[in-house]
C-alpha atoms as a PDB file:
ATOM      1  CA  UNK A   1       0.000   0.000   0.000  1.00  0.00           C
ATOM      2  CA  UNK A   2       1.615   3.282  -1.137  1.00  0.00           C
ATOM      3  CA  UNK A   3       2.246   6.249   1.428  1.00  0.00           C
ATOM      4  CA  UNK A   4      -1.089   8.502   0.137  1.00  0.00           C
ATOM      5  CA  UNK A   5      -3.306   5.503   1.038  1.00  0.00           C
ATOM      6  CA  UNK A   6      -2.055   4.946   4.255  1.00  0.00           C
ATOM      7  CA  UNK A   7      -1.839   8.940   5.043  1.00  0.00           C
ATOM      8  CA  UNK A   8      -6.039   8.916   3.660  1.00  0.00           C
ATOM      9  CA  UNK A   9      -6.402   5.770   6.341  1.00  0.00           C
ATOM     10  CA  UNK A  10      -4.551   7.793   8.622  1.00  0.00           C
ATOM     11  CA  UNK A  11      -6.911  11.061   8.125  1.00  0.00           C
ATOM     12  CA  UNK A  12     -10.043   9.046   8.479  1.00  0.00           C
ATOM     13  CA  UNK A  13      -8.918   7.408  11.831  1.00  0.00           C
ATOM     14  CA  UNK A  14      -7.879  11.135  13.076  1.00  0.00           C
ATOM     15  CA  UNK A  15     -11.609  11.843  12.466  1.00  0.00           C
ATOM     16  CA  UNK A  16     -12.721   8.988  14.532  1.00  0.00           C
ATOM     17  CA  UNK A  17     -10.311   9.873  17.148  1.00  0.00           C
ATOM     18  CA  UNK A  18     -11.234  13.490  17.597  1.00  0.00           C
ATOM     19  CA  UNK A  19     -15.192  12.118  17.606  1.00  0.00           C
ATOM     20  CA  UNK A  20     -14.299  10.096  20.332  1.00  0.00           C
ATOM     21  CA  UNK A  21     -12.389  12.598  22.080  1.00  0.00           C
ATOM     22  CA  UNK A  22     -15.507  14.819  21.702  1.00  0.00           C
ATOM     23  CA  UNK A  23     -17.909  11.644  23.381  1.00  0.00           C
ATOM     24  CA  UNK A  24     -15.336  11.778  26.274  1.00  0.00           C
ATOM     25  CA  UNK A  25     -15.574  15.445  26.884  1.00  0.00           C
ATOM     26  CA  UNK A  26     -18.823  15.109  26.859  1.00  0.00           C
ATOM     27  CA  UNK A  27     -18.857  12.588  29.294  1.00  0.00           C
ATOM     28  CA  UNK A  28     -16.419  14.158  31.571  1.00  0.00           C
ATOM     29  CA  UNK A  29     -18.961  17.390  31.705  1.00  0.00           C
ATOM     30  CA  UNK A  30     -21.582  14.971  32.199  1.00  0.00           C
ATOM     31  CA  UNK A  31     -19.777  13.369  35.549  1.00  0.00           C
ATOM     32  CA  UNK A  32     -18.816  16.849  36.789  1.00  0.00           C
ATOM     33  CA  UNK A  33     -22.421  18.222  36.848  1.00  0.00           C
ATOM     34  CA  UNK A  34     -23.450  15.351  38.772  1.00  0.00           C
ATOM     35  CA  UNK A  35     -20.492  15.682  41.148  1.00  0.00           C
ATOM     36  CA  UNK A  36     -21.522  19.201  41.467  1.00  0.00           C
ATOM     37  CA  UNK A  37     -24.742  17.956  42.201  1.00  0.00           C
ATOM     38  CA  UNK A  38     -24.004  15.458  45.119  1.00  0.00           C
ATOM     39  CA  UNK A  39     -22.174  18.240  46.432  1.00  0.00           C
ATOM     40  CA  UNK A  40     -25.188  20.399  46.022  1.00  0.00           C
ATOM     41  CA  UNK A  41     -27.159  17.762  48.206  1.00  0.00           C
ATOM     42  CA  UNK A  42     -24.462  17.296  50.843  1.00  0.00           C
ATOM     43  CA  UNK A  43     -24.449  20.645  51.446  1.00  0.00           C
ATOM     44  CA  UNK A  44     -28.267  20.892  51.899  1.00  0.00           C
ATOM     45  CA  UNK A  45     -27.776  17.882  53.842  1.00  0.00           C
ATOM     46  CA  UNK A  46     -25.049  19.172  56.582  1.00  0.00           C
ATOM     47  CA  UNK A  47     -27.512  22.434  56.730  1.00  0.00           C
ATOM     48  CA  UNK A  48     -30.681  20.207  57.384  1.00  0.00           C
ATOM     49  CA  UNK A  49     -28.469  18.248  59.644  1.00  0.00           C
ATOM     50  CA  UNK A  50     -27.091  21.388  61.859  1.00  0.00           C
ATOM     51  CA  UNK A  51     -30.706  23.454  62.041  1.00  0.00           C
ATOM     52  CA  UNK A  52     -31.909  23.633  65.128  1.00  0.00           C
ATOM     53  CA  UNK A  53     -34.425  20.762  66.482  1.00  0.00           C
ATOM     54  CA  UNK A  54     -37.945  22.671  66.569  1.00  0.00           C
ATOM     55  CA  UNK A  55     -39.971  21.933  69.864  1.00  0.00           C
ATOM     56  CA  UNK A  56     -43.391  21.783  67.250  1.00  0.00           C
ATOM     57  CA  UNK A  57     -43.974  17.787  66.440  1.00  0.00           C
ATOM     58  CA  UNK A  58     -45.156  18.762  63.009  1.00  0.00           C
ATOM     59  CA  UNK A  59     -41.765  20.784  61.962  1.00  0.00           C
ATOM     60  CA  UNK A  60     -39.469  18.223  63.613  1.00  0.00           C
ATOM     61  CA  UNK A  61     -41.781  15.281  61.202  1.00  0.00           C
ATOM     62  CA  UNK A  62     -41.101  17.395  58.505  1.00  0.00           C
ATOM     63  CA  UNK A  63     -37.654  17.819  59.620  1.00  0.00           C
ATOM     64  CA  UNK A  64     -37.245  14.141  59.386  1.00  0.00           C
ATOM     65  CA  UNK A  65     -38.794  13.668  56.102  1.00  0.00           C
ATOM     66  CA  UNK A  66     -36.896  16.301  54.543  1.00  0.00           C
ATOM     67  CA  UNK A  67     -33.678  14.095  55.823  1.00  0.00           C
ATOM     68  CA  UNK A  68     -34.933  11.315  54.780  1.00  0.00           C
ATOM     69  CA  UNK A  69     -35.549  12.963  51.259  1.00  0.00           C
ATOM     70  CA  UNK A  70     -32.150  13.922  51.161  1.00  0.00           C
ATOM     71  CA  UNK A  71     -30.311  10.596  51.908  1.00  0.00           C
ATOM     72  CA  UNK A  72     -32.832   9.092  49.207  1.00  0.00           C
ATOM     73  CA  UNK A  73     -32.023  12.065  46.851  1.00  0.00           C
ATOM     74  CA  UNK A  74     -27.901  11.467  47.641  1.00  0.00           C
ATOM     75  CA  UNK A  75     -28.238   7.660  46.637  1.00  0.00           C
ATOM     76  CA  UNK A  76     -29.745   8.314  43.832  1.00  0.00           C
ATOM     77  CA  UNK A  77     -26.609  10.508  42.800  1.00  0.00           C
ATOM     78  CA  UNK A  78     -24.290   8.652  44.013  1.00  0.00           C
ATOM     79  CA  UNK A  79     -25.964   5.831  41.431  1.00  0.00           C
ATOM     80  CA  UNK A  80     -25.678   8.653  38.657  1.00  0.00           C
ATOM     81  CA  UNK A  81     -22.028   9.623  39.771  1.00  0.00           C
ATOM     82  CA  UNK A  82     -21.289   5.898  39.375  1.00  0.00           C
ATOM     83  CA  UNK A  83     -23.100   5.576  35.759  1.00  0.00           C
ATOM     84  CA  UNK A  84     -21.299   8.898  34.579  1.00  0.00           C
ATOM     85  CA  UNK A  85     -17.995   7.583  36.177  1.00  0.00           C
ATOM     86  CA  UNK A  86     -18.473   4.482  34.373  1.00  0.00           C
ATOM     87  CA  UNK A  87     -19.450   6.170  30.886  1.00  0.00           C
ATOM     88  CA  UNK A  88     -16.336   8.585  31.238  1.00  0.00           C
ATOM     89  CA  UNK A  89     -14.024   5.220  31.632  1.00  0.00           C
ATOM     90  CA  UNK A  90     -15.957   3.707  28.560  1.00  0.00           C
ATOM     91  CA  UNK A  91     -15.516   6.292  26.156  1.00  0.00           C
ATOM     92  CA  UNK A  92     -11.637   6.972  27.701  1.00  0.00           C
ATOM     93  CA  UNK A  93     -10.820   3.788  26.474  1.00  0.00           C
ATOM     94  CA  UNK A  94     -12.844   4.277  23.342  1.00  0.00           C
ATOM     95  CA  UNK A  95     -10.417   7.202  22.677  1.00  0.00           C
ATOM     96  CA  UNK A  96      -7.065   5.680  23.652  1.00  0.00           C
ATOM     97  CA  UNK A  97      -7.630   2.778  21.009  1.00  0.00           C
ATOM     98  CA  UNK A  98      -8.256   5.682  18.444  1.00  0.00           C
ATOM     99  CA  UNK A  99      -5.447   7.305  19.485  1.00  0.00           C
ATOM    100  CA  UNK A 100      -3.437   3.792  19.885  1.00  0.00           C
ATOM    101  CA  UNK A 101      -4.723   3.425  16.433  1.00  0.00           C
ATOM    102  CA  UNK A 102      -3.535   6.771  14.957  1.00  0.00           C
ATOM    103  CA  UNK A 103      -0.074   6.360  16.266  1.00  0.00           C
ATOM    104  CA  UNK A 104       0.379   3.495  14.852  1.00  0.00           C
ATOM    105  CA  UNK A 105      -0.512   4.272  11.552  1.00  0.00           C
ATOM    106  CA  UNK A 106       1.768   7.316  11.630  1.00  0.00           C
ATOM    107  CA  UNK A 107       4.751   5.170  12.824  1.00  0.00           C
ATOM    108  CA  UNK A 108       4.021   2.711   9.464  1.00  0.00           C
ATOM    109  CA  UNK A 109       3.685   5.491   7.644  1.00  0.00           C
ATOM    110  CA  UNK A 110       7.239   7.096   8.498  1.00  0.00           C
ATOM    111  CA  UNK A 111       8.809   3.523   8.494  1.00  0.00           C
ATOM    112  CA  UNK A 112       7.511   3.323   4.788  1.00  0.00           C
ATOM    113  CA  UNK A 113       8.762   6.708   4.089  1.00  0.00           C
ATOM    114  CA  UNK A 114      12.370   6.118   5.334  1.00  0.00           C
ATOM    115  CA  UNK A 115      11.860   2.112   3.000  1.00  0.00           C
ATOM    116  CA  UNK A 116      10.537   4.161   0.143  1.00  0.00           C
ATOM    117  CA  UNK A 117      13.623   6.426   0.591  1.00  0.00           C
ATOM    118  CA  UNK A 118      16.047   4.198   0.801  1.00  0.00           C
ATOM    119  CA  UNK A 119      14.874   1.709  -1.956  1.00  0.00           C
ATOM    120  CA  UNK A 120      14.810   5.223  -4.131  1.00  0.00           C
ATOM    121  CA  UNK A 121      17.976   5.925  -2.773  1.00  0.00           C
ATOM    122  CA  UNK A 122      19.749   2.334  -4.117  1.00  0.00           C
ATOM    123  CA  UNK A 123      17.390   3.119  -7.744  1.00  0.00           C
ATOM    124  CA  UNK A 124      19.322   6.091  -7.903  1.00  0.00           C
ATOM    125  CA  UNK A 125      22.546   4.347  -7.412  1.00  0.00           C
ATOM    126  CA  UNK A 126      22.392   1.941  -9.765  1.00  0.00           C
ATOM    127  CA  UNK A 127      20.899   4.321 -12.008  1.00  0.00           C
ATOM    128  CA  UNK A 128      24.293   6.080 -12.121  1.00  0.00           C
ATOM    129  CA  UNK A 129      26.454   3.247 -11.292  1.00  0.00           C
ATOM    130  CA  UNK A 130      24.464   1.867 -14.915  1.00  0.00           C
ATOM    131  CA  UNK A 131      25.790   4.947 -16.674  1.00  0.00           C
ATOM    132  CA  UNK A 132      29.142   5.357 -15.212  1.00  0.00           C
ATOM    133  CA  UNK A 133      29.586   1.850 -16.775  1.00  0.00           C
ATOM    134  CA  UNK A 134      27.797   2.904 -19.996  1.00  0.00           C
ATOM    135  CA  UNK A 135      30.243   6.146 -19.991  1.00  0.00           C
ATOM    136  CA  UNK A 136      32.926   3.802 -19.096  1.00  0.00           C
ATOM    137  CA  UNK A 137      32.567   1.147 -22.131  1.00  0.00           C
ATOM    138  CA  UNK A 138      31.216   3.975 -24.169  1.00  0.00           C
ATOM    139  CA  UNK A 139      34.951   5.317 -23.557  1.00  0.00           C
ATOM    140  CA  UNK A 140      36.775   2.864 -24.489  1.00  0.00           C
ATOM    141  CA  UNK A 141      34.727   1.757 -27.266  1.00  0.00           C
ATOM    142  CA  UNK A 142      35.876   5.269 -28.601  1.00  0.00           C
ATOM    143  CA  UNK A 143      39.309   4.796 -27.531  1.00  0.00           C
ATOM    144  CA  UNK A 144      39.052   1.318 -29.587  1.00  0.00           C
ATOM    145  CA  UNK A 145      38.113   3.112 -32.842  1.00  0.00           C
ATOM    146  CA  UNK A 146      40.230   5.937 -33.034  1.00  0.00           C
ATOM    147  CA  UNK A 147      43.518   3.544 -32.450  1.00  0.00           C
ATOM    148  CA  UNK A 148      41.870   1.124 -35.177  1.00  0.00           C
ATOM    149  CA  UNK A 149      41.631   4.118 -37.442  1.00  0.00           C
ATOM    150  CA  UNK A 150      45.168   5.076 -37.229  1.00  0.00           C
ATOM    151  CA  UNK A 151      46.440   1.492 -38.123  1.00  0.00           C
END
């Protein structure tokens, strides 16, 4: 395969490399807005947590649900913090076997350059070792006639 195939392979697997670096960015914002989240909730959490305890039975039950809610509401994130976690590692190592991929090709492709150069490289040498010797016999050829003229 010549060097302008492999450099077309080689632009095509860019393009699926940057795709999947754009899936992974997404999925990294995706994991930090849930992070930010959970934080969100721990912090409403710690404040529920720290109010003082009301003396009215009706505002400490709601006090209680309201805690409740939260602990529900920070499992529940902590599921979608796991998901998006997960997600970011799939589509990292989506990208890396791009990228894995795109290295690669660029090393064959500069290992074929420096082959193509050197077997252009030896072409060229024998190309003018091949007319040295033509020059050579053509010479004394020459040389051959002119003493065979004299005679």
């Amino acid at each position: 395969m010549s060097v302008k195939r492999f450099q077309r392979l080689l632009k095509i697997r860019e393009a699926q490399e940057n795709e999947a670096a754009v899936a992974l960015a997404g999925r990294l914002a995706e994991l930090n807005r849930f992070e930010r989240q959970r934080a969100q909730l721990v912090e409403y959490q710690a404040s529920y947590l720290n109010a003082p305890v009301p003396n009215d039975a009706h505002l400490m039950k709601q006090l209680s649900l309201m805690h409740h809610q939260l602990r529900e509401a920070l499992q529940q994130q902590d599921l979608r913090v796991a998901a998006a976690q997960s997600q970011v590692d799939q589509a990292r190592s989506a990208w890396m076997e791009r990228h894995q991929a795109s290295r690669s090709l660029e090393k064959l492709i500069e290992r074929r350059r420096r082959f193509d150069a050197v077997a252009d490289g030896r072409r060229q040498q024998r190309e003018l070792d091949m007319w040295a010797t033509r020059k050579a016999f053509d010479s004394d050829r020459d040389a051959g006639f002119s003493t065979s003229d004299e005679g």
